[in-house]
C-alpha atoms as a PDB file:
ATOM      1  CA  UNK A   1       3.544  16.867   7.494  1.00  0.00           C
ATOM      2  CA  UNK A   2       5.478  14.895   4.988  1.00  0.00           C
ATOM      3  CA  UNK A   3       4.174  10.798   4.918  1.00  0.00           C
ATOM      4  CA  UNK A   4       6.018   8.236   2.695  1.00  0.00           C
ATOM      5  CA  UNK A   5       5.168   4.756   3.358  1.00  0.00           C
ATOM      6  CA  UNK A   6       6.421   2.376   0.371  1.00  0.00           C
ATOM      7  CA  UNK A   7      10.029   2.642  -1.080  1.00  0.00           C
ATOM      8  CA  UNK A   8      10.799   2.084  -4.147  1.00  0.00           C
ATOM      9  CA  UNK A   9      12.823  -1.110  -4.949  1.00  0.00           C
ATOM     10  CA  UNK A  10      13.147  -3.916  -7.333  1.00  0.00           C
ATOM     11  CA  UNK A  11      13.543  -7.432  -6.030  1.00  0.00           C
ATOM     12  CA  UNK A  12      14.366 -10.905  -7.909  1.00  0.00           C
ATOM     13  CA  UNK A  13      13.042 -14.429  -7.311  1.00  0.00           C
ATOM     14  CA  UNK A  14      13.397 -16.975  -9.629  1.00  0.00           C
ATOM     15  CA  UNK A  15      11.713 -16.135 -13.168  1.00  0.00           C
ATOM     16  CA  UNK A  16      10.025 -13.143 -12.023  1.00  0.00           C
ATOM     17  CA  UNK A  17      10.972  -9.628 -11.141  1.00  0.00           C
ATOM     18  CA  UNK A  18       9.157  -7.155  -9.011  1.00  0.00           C
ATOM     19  CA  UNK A  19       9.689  -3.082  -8.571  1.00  0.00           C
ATOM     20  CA  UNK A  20       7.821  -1.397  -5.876  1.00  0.00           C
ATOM     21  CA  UNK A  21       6.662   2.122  -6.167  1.00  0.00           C
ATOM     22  CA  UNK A  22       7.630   4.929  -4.127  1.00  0.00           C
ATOM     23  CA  UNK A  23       4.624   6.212  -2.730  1.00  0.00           C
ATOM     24  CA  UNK A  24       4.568   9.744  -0.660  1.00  0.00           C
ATOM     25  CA  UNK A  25       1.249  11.356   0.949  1.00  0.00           C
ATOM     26  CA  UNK A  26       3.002  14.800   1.009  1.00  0.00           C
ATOM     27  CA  UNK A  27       1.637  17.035   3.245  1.00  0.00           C
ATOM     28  CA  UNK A  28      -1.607  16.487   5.449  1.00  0.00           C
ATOM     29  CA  UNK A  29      -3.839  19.514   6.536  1.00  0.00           C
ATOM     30  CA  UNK A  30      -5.390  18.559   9.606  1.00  0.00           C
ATOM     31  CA  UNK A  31      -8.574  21.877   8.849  1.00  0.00           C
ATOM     32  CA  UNK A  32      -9.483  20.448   5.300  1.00  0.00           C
ATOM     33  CA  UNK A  33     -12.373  18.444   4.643  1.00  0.00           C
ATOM     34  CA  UNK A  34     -10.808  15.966   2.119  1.00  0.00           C
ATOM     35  CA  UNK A  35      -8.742  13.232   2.320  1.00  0.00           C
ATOM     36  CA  UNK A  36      -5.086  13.212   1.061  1.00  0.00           C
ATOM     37  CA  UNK A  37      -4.773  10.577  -1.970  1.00  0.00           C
ATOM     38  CA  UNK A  38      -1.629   9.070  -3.422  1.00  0.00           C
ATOM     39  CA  UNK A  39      -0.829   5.957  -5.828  1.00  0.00           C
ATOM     40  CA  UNK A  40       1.505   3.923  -7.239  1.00  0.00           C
ATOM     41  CA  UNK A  41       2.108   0.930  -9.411  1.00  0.00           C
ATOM     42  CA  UNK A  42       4.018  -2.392  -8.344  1.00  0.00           C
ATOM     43  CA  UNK A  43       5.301  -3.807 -11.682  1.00  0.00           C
ATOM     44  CA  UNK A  44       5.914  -7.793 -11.727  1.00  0.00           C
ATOM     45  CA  UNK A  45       7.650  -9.449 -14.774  1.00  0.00           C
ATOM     46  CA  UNK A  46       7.787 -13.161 -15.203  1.00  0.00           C
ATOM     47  CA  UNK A  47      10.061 -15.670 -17.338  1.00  0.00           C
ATOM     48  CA  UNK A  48       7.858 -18.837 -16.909  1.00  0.00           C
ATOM     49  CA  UNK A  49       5.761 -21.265 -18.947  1.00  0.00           C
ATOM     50  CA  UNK A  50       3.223 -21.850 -18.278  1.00  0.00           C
ATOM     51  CA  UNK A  51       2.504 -18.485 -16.962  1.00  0.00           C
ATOM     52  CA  UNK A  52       2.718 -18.865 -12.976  1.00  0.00           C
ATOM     53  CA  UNK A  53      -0.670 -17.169 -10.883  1.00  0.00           C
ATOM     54  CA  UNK A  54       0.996 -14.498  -9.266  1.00  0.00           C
ATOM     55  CA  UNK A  55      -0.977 -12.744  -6.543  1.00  0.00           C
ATOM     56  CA  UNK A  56      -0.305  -9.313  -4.141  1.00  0.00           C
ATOM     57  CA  UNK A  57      -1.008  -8.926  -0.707  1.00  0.00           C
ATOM     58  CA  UNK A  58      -0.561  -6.033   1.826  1.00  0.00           C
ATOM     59  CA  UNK A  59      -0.266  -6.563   5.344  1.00  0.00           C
ATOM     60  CA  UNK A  60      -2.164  -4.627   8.630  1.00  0.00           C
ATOM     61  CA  UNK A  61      -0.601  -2.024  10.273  1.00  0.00           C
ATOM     62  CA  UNK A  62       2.206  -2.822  12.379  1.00  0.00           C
ATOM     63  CA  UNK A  63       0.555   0.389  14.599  1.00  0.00           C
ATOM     64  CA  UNK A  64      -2.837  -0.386  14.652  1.00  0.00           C
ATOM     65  CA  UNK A  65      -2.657  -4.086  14.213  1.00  0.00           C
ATOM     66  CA  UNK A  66      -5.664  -4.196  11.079  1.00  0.00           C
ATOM     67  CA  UNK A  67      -6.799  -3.223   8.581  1.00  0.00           C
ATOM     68  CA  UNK A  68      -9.585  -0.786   9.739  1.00  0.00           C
ATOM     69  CA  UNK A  69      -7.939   1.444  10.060  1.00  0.00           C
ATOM     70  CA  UNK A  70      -4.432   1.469   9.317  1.00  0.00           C
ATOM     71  CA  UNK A  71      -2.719   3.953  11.494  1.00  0.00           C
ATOM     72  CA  UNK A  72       0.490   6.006  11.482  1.00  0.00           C
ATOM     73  CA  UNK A  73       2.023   6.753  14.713  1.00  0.00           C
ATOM     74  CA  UNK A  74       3.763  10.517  15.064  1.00  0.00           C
ATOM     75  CA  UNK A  75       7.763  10.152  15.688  1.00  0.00           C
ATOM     76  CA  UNK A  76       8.592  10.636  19.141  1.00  0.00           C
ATOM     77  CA  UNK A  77       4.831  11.502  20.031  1.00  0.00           C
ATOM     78  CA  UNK A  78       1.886   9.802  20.527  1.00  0.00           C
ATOM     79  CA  UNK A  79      -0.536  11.310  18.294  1.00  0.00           C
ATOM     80  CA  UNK A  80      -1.846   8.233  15.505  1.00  0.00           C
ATOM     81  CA  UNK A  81      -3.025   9.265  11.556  1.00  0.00           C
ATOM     82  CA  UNK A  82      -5.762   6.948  10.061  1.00  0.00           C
ATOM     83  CA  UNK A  83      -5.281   5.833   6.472  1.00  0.00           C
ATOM     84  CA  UNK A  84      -5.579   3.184   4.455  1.00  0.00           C
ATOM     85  CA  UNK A  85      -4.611   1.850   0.789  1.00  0.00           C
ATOM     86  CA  UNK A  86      -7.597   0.212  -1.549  1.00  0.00           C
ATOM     87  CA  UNK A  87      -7.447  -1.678  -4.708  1.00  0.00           C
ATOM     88  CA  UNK A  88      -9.295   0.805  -6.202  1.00  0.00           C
ATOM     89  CA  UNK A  89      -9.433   4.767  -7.072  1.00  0.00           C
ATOM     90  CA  UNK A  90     -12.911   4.831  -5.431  1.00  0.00           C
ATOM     91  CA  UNK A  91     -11.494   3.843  -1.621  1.00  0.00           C
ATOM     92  CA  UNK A  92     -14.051   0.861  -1.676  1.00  0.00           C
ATOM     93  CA  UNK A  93     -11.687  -2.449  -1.395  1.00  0.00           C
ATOM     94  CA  UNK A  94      -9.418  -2.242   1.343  1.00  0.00           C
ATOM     95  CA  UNK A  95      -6.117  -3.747   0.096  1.00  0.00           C
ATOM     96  CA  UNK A  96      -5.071  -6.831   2.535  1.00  0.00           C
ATOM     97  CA  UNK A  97      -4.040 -10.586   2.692  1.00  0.00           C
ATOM     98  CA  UNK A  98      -7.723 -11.745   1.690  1.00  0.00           C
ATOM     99  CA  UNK A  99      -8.964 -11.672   5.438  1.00  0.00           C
ATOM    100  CA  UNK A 100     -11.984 -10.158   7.412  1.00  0.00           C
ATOM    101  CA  UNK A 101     -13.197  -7.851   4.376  1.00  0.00           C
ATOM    102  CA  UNK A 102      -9.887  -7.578   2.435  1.00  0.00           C
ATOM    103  CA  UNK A 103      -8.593  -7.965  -0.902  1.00  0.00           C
ATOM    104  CA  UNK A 104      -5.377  -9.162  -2.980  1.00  0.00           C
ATOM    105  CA  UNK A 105      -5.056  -9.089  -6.201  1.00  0.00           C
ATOM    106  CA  UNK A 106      -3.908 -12.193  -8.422  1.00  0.00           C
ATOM    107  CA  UNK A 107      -3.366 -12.574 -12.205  1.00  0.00           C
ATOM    108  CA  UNK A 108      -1.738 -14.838 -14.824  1.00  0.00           C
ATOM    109  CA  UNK A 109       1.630 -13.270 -15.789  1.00  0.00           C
ATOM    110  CA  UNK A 110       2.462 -14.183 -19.448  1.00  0.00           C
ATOM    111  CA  UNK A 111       5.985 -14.251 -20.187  1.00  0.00           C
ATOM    112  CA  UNK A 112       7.359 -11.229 -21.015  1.00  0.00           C
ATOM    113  CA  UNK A 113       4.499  -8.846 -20.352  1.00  0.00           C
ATOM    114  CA  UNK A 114       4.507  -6.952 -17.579  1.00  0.00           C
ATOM    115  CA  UNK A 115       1.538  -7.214 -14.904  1.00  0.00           C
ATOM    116  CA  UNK A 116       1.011  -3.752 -13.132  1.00  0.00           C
ATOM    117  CA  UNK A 117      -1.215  -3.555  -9.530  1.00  0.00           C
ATOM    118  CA  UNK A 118      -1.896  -0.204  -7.992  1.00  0.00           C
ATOM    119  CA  UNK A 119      -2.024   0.660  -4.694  1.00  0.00           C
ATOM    120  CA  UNK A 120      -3.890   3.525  -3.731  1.00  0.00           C
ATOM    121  CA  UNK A 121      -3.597   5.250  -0.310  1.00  0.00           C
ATOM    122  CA  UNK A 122      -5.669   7.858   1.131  1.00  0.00           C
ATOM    123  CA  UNK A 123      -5.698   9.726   4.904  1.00  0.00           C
ATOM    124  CA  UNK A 124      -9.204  10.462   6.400  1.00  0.00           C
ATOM    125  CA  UNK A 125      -9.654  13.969   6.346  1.00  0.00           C
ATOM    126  CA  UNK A 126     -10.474  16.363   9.722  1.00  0.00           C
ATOM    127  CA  UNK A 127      -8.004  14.522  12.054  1.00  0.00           C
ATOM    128  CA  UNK A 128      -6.832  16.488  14.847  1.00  0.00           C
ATOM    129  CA  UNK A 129      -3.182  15.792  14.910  1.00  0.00           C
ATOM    130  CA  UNK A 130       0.002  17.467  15.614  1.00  0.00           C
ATOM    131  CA  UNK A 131       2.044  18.300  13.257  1.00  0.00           C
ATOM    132  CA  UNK A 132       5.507  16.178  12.546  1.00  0.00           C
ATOM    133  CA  UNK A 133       6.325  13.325  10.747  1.00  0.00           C
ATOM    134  CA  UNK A 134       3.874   9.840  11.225  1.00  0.00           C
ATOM    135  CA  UNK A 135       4.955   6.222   9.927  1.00  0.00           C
ATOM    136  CA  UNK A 136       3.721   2.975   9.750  1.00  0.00           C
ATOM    137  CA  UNK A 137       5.734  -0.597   8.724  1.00  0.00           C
ATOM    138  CA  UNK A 138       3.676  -2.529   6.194  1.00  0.00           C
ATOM    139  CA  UNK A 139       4.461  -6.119   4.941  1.00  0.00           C
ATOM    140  CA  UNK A 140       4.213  -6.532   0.831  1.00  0.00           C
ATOM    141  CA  UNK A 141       3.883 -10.783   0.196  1.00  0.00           C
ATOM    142  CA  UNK A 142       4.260 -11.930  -3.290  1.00  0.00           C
ATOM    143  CA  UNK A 143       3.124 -15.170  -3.921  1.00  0.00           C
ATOM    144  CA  UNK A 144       3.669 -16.781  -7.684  1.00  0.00           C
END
């Protein structure tokens, strides 16, 4: 089963700039033992002086509710995928709005240089699922 979550876009505001990334899972294989990774980098560029604080958040899932887990629901079916996306390669910080047990991430953003956060998503492995297509809405909030 194909799973894409995040398109890929670039959005204005004021002195700064953000492009999202386009992540995909590709395909999930319900028999094997490990997960399915992916990850991508949100790029935000800023115009300001003094630098502003600019800081990421990611929002539950609109299927599950949370953040433990996130869940994709199957199109037309009622069959639900847990994942999740971390702030780090090692799947230990789950990537949220700062709330029970979640982390943003927040930085200075000079002028001019660009400020990368990655988002890295991963799908528990041995789920018993049917195949077909699963999706999920997740909110991105940018706060500088």
């Amino acid at each position: 089963m194909l799973i894409g979550l995040l398109a890929h876009s670039a959005l204005g505001y004021g002195a700064c700039t953000v492009t999202m990334p386009s992540l995909s899972f590709g395909l999930y294989d319900a028999l094997s033992a490990a997960p399915v990774t992916t990850s991508g980098n949100a790029v935000i560029n800023c115009n300001e002086n003094p630098p502003p604080t600019v800081t990421v958040q990611l929002g539950p899932s609109a299927v599950s509710g949370g953040f433990f887990p996130r869940r994709m629901r199957a199109a037309g079916g009622s069959d639900v995928l847990d994942y999740n996306f971390y702030a780090d390669a090692s799947a230990s910080s789950v990537f949220g709005d700062g709330t029970g047990g979640t982390v943003t991430r927040s930085a200075k953003v000079n002028k001019n240089v660009p400020w990368s956060v990655t988002f890295f998503g991963r799908i528990a492995p041995n789920q018993d699922v049917a195949p077909g297509s699963y999706a999920d809405t997740l909110t991105i909030t940018i706060n500088f």
